[in-house]
Protein backbone atom coordinates (compact mmCIF):
# COMPACT_ATOMS: atom_id res chain seq x y z
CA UNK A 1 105.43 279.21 13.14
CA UNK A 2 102.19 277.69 11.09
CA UNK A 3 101.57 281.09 9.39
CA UNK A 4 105.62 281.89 8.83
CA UNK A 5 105.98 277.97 7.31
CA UNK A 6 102.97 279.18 4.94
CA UNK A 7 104.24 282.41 4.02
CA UNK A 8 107.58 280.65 3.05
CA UNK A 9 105.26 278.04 0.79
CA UNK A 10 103.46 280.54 -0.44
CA UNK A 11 106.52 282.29 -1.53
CA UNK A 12 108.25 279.13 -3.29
CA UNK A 13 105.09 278.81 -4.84
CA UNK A 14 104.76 282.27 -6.03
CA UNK A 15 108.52 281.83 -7.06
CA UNK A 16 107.88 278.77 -8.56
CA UNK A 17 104.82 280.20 -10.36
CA UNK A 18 107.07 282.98 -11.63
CA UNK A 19 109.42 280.66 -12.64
CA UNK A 20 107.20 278.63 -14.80
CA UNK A 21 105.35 281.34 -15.97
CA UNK A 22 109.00 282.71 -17.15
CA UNK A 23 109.63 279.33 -18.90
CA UNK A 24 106.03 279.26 -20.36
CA UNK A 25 106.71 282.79 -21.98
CA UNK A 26 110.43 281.95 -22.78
CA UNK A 27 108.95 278.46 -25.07
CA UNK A 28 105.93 280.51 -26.29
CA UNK A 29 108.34 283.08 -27.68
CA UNK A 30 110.64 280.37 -29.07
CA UNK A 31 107.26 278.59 -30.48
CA UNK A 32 106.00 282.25 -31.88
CA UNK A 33 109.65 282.82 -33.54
CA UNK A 34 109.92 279.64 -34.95
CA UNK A 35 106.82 279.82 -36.50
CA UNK A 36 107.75 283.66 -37.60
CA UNK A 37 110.25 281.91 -39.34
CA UNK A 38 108.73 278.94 -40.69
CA UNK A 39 105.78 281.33 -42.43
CA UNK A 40 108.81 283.82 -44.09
CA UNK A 41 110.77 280.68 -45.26
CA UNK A 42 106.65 279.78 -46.64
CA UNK A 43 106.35 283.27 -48.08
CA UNK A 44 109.91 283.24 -49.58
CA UNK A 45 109.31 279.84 -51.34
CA UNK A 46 105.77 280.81 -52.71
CA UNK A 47 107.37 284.48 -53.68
CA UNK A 48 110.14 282.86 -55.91
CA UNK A 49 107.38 280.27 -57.00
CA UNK A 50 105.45 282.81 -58.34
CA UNK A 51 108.58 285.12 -59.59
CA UNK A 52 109.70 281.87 -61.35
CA UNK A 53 106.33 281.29 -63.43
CA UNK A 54 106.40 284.81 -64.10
CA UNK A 55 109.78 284.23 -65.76
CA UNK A 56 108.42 281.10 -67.26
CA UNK A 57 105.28 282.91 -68.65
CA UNK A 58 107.66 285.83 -69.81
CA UNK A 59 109.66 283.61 -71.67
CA UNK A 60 106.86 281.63 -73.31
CA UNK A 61 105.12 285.03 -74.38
CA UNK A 62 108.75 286.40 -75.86
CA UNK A 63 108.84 282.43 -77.40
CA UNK A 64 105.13 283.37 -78.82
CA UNK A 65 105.78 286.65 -79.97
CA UNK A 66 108.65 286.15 -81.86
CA UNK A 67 107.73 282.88 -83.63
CA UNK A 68 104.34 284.72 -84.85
CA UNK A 69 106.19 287.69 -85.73
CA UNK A 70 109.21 285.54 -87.90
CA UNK A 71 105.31 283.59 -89.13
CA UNK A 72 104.66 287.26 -90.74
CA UNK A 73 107.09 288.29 -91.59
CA UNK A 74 107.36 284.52 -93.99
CA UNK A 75 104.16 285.50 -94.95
CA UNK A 76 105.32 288.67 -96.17
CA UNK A 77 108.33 287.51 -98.18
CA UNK A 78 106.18 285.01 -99.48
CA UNK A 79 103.66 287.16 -100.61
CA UNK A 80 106.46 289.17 -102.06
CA UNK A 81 107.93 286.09 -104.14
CA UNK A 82 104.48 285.81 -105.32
CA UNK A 83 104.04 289.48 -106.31
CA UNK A 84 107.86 289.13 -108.46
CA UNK A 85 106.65 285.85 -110.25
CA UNK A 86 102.96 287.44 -110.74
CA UNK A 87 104.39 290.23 -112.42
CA UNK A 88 106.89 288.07 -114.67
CA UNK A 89 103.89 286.68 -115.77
CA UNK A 90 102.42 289.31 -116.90
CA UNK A 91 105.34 290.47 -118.62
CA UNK A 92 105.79 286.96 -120.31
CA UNK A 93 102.66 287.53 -121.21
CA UNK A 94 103.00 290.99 -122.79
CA UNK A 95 105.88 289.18 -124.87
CA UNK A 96 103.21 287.28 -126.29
CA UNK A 97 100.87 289.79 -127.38
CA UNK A 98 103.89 291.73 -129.17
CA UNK A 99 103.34 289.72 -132.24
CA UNK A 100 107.00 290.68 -133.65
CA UNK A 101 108.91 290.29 -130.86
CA UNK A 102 107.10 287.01 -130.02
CA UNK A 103 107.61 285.14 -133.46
CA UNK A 104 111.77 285.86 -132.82
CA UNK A 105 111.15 284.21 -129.00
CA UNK A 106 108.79 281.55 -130.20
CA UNK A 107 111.26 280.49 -133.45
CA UNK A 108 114.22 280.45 -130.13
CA UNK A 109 111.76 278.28 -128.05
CA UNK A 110 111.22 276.16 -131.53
CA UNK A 111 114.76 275.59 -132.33
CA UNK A 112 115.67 274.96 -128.47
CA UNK A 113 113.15 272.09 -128.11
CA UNK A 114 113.36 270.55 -131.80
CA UNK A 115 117.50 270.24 -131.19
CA UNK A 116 116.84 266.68 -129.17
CA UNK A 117 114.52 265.13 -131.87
CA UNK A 118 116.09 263.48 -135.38
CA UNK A 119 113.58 263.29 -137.98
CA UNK A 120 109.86 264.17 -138.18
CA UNK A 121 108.18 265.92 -134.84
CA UNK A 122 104.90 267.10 -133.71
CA UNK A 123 104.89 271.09 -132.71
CA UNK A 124 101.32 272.01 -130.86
CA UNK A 125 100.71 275.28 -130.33
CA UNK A 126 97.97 277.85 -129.08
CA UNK A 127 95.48 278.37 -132.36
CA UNK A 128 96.46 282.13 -132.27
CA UNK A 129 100.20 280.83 -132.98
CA UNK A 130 99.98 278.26 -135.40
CA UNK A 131 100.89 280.25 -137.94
CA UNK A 132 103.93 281.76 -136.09
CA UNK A 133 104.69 278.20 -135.05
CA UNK A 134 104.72 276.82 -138.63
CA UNK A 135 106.59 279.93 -139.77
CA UNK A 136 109.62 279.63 -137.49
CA UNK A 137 109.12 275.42 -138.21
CA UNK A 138 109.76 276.34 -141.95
CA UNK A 139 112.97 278.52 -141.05
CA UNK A 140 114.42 275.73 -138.92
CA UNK A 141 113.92 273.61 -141.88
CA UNK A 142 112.01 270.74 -139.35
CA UNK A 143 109.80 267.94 -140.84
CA UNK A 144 107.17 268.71 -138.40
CA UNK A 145 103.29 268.78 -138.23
CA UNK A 146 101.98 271.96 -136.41
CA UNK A 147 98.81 271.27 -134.63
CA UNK A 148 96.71 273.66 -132.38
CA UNK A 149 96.22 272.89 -128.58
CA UNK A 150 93.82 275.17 -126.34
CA UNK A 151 95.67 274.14 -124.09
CA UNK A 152 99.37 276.22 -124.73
CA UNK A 153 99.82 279.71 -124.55
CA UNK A 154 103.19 281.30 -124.63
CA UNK A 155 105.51 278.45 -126.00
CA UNK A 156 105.35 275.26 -127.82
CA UNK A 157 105.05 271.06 -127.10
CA UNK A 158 106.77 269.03 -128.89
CA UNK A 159 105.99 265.31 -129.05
CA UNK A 160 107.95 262.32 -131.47
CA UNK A 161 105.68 260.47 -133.92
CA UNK A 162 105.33 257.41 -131.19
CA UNK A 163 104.46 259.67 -128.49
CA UNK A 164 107.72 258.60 -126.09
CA UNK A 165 109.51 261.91 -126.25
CA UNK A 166 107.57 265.31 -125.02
CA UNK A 167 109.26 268.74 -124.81
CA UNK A 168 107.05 271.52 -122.90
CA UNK A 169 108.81 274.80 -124.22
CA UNK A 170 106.70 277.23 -122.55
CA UNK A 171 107.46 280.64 -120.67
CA UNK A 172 105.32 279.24 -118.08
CA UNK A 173 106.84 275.89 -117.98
CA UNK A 174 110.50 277.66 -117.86
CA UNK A 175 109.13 280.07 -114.91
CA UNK A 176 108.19 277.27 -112.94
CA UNK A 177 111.25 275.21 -113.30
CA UNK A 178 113.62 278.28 -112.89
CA UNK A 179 111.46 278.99 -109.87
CA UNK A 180 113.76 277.63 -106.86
CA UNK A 181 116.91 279.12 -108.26
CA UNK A 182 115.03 282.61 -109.18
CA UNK A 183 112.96 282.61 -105.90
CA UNK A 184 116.82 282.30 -104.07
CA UNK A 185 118.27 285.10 -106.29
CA UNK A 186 115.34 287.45 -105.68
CA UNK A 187 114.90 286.49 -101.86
CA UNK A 188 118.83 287.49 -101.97
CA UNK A 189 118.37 290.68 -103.84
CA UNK A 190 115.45 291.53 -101.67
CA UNK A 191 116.31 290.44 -98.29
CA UNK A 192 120.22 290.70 -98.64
């Protein structure tokens, strides 16, 4: 009877063993799972994470690229607008060489600027014009002094005896306040 009550104890106890050992590997499973799952949900965040500054950095280098390309491509139109007024310029300038056709412009420039004074003026002029200048002065019939001025070249100033009024009647002084509205125009024409 001693040996069968110890066979039947050591047969609960291997059954019991069994059984805990069944638990053991059920909860280790469960434990192994669950953390299966916790390091994909881990993976999964830091995948879209990463796929999300790689968007971001996408985005920003698009952002980059196209703000240095619209940079050039300013630069280029204003290098352009630059070229047009460089070479209006030099044709203003060619004007002023062609002695014939430049004493009919000058005499316009003249009679343009002289139309807001009453009575006797001062006309300065580059020294190569101040005999063009007094010319066209003459033909206007103005009472005006013609003076040379190093400083003109391609049009005329015109001052009142006391100095208050002053007329710049230049090509270049015209180019450069006609250069907003031409600069529009030709950006227009250019560009569309």
């Amino acid at each position: 009877m001693g040996s069968d009550l110890i066979t039947l104890l050591e047969r609960e106890a291997a059954a019991e063993r069994e059984r805990l050992l069944g638990e053991a590997r059920q909860q280790a499973e469960e434990i192994r799972a669950a953390a299966r799952a916790e390091a994909q949900q881990l993976v999964d965040g830091q995948r879209e994470r990463q796929e999300a500054a790689l968007r971001a950095a996408r985005v920003r280098a698009q952002s980059t690229a196209q703000l240095q390309a619209q940079a050039l491509v300013l630069e280029r139109k204003d290098q352009a607008l630059a070229e047009v007024f460089r070479r209006a310029t030099e044709a203003l300038e060619a004007v002023v060489r062609d002695r014939a056709r430049y004493g009919q412009v000058l005499e316009r420039l003249i009679g343009e600027g002289a139309a807001g004074f009453g009575g006797h003026l001062l006309i300065e002029a580059h020294p190569d014009e101040v005999d063009l200048v007094r010319s066209a002065a003459r033909r206007h019939t103005l009472d005006a002094e013609v003076r040379a001025a190093e400083d003109l070249r391609g049009g005329v100033r015109l001052t009142s005896p006391d100095g208050r009024t002053i007329v710049l009647n230049t090509f270049a002084s015209r180019l450069e306040r006609a250069r907003p509205t031409l600069g529009s125009e030709v950006a227009r024409v250019l560009w569309g």
